[in-house]
C-alpha atoms as a PDB file:
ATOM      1  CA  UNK A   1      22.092  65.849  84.568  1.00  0.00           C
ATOM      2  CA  UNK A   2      19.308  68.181  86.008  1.00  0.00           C
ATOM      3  CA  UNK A   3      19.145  69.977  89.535  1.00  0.00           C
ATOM      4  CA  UNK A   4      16.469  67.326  90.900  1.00  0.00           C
ATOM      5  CA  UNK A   5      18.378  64.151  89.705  1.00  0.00           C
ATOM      6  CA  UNK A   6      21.490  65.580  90.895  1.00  0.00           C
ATOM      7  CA  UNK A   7      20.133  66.128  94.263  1.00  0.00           C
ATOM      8  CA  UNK A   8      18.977  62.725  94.101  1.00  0.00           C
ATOM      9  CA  UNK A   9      21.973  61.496  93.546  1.00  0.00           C
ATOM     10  CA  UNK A  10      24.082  63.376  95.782  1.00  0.00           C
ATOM     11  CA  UNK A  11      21.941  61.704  98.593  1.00  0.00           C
ATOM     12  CA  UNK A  12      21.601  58.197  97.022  1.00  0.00           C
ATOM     13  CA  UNK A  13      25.172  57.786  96.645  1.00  0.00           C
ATOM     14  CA  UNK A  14      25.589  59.546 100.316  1.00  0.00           C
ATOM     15  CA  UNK A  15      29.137  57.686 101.093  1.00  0.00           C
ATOM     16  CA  UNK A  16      29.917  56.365  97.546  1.00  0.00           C
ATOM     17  CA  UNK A  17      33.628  57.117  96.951  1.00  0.00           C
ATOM     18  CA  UNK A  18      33.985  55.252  94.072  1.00  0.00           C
ATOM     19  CA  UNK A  19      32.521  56.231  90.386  1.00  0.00           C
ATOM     20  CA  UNK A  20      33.132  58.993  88.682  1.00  0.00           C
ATOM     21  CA  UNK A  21      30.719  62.236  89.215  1.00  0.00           C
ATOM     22  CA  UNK A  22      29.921  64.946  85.946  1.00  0.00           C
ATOM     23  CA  UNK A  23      30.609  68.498  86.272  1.00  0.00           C
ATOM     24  CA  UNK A  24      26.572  69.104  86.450  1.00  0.00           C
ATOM     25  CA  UNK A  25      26.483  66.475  89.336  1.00  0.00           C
ATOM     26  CA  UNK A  26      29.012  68.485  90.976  1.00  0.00           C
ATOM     27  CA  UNK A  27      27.999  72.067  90.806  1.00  0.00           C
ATOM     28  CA  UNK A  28      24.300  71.482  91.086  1.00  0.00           C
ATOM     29  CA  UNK A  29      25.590  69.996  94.890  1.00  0.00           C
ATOM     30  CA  UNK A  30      27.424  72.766  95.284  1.00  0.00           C
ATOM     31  CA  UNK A  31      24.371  74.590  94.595  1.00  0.00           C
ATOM     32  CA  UNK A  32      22.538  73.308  96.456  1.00  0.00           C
ATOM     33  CA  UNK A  33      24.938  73.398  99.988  1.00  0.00           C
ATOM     34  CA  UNK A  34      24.874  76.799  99.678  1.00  0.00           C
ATOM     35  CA  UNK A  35      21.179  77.732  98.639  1.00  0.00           C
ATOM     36  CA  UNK A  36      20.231  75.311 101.697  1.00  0.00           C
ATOM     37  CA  UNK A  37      22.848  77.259 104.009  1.00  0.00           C
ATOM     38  CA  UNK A  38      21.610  80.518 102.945  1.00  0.00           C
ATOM     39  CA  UNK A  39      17.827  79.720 103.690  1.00  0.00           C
ATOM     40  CA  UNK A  40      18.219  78.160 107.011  1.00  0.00           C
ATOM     41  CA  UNK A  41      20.859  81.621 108.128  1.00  0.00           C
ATOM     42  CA  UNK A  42      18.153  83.410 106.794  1.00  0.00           C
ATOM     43  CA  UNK A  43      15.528  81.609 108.807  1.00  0.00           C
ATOM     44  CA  UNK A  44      17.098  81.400 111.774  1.00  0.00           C
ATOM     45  CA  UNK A  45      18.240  85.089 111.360  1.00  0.00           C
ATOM     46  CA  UNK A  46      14.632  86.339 110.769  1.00  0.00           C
ATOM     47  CA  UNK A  47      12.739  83.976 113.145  1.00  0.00           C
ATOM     48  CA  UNK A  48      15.386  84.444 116.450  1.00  0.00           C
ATOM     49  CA  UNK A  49      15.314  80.839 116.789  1.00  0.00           C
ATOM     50  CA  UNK A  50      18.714  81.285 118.532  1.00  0.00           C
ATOM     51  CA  UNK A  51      18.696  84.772 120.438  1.00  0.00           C
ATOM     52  CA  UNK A  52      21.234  83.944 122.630  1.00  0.00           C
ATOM     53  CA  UNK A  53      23.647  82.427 120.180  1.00  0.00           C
ATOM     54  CA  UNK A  54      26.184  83.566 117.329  1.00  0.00           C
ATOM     55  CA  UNK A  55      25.963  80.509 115.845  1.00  0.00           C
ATOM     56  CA  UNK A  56      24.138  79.165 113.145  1.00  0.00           C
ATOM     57  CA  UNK A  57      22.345  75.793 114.658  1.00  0.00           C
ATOM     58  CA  UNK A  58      20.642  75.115 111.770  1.00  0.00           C
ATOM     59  CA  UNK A  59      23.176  75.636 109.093  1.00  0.00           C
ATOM     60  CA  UNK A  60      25.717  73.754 111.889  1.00  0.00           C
ATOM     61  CA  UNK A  61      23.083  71.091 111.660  1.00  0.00           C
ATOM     62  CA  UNK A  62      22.715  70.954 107.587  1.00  0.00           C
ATOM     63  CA  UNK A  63      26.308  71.369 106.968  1.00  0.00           C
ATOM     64  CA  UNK A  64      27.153  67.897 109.101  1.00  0.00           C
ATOM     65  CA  UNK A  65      24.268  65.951 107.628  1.00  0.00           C
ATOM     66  CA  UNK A  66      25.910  66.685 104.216  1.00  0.00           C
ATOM     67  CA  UNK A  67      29.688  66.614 104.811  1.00  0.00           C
ATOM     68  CA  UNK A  68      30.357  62.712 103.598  1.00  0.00           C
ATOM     69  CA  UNK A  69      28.006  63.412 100.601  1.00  0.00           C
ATOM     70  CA  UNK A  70      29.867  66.409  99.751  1.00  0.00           C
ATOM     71  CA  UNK A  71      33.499  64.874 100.567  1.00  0.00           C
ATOM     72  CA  UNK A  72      31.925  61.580  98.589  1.00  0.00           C
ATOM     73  CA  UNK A  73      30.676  63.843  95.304  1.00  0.00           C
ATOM     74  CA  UNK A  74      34.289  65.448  95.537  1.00  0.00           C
ATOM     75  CA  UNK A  75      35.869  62.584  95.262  1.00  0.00           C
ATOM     76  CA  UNK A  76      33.906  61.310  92.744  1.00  0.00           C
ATOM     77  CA  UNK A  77      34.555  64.555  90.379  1.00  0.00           C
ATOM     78  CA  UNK A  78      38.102  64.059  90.875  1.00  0.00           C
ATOM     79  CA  UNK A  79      38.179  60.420  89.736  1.00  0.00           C
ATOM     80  CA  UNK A  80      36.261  62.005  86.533  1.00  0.00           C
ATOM     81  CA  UNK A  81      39.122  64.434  85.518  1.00  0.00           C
ATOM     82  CA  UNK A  82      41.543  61.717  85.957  1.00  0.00           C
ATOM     83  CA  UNK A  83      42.639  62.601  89.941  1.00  0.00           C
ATOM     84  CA  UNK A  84      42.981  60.604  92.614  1.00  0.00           C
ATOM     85  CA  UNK A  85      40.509  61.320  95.322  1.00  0.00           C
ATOM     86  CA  UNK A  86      42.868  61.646  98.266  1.00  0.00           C
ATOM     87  CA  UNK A  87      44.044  64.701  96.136  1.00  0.00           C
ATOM     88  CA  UNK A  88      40.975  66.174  97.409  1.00  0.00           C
ATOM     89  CA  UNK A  89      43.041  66.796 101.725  1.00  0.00           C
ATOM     90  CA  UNK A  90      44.793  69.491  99.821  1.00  0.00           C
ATOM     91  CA  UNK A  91      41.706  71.669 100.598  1.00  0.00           C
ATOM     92  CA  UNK A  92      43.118  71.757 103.883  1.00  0.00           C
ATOM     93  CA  UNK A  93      46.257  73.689 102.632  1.00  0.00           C
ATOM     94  CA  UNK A  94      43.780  76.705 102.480  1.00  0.00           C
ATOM     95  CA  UNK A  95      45.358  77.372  98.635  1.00  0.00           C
ATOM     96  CA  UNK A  96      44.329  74.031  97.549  1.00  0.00           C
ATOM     97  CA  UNK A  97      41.350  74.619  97.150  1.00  0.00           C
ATOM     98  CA  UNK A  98      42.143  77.040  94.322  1.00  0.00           C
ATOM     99  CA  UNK A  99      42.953  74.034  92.524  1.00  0.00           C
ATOM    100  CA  UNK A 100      40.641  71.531  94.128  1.00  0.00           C
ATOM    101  CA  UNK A 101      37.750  74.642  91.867  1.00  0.00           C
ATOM    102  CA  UNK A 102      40.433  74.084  88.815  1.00  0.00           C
ATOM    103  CA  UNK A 103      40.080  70.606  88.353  1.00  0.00           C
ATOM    104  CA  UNK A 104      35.913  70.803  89.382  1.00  0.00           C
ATOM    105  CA  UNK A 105      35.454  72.978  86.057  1.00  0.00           C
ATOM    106  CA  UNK A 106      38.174  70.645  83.597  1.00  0.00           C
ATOM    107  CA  UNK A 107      35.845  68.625  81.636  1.00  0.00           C
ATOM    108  CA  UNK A 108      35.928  65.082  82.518  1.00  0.00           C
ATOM    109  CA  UNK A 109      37.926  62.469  81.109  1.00  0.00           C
ATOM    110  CA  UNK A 110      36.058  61.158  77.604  1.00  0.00           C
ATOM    111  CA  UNK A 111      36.692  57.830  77.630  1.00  0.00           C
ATOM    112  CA  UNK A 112      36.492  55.376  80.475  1.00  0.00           C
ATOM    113  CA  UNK A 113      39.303  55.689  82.918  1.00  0.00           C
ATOM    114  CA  UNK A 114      40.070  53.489  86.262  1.00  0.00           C
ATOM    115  CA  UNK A 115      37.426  54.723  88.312  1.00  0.00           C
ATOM    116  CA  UNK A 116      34.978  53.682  86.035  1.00  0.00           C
ATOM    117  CA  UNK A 117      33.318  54.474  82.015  1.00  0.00           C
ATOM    118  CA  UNK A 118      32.253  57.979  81.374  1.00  0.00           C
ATOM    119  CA  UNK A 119      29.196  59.482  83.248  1.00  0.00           C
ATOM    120  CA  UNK A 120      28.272  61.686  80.098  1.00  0.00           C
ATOM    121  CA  UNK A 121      28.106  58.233  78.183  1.00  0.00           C
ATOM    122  CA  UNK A 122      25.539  56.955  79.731  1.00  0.00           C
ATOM    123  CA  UNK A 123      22.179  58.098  79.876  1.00  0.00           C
ATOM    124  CA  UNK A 124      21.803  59.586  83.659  1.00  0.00           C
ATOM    125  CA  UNK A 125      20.570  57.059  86.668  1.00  0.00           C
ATOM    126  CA  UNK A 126      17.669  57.623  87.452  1.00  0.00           C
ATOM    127  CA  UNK A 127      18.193  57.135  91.778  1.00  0.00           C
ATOM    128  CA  UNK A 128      15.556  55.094  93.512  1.00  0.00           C
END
């Protein structure tokens, strides 16, 4: 899967838990979340749209808009390696997420598994 149908898809499927999600699907999110954080603290850094603020209002803004796509795509990953997706609260450990990154780069499970058949076996959905 390519960065523009990934993107696609990490906002078509916006609260799809279920499914399984490919490594590409995964990382070009990632991507993404953190190219579109990085421009909007730069912006707001450069411009002074905030003087009087240490926060990041944009970014604060971005980063809520995409937290169920990102906890959605997560979960989705996980059910491709084979994981349940309430595996994915051990982020909140802090160390868990060392292995939550682990289990993001394992290759995916080749054959159909419970969440659903292969996304690497099927030609990519094209999102509406």
């Amino acid at each position: 899967m390519n960065f523009p149908n990934a993107i696609k898809s990490f906002f078509v499927k916006y609260v799809t838990f279920s499914g399984r999600a490919s490594r590409s699907e995964y990382w070009y999110a990632i991507l993404f979340l953190a190219l579109g954080s990085y421009c909007l603290e730069f912006i707001e850094g450069t411009l002074g749209l905030f003087p009087n603020s240490e926060n990041y209002v944009l970014d604060g803004i971005f980063q809520m808009a995409t937290l169920l796509p990102m906890i959605a795509v997560t979960i989705r990953r996980l059910h491709d390696v084979g994981r349940s997706g309430w595996y994915s609260l051990i982020a909140l450990t802090g160390i868990g997420v060392i292995v939550l990154v682990v289990w993001a780069c394992m290759a995916g499970e080749p054959s159909d598994n419970p969440h659903g058949p292969n996304p690497l076996a099927l030609p990519p959905p094209m999102p509406k």
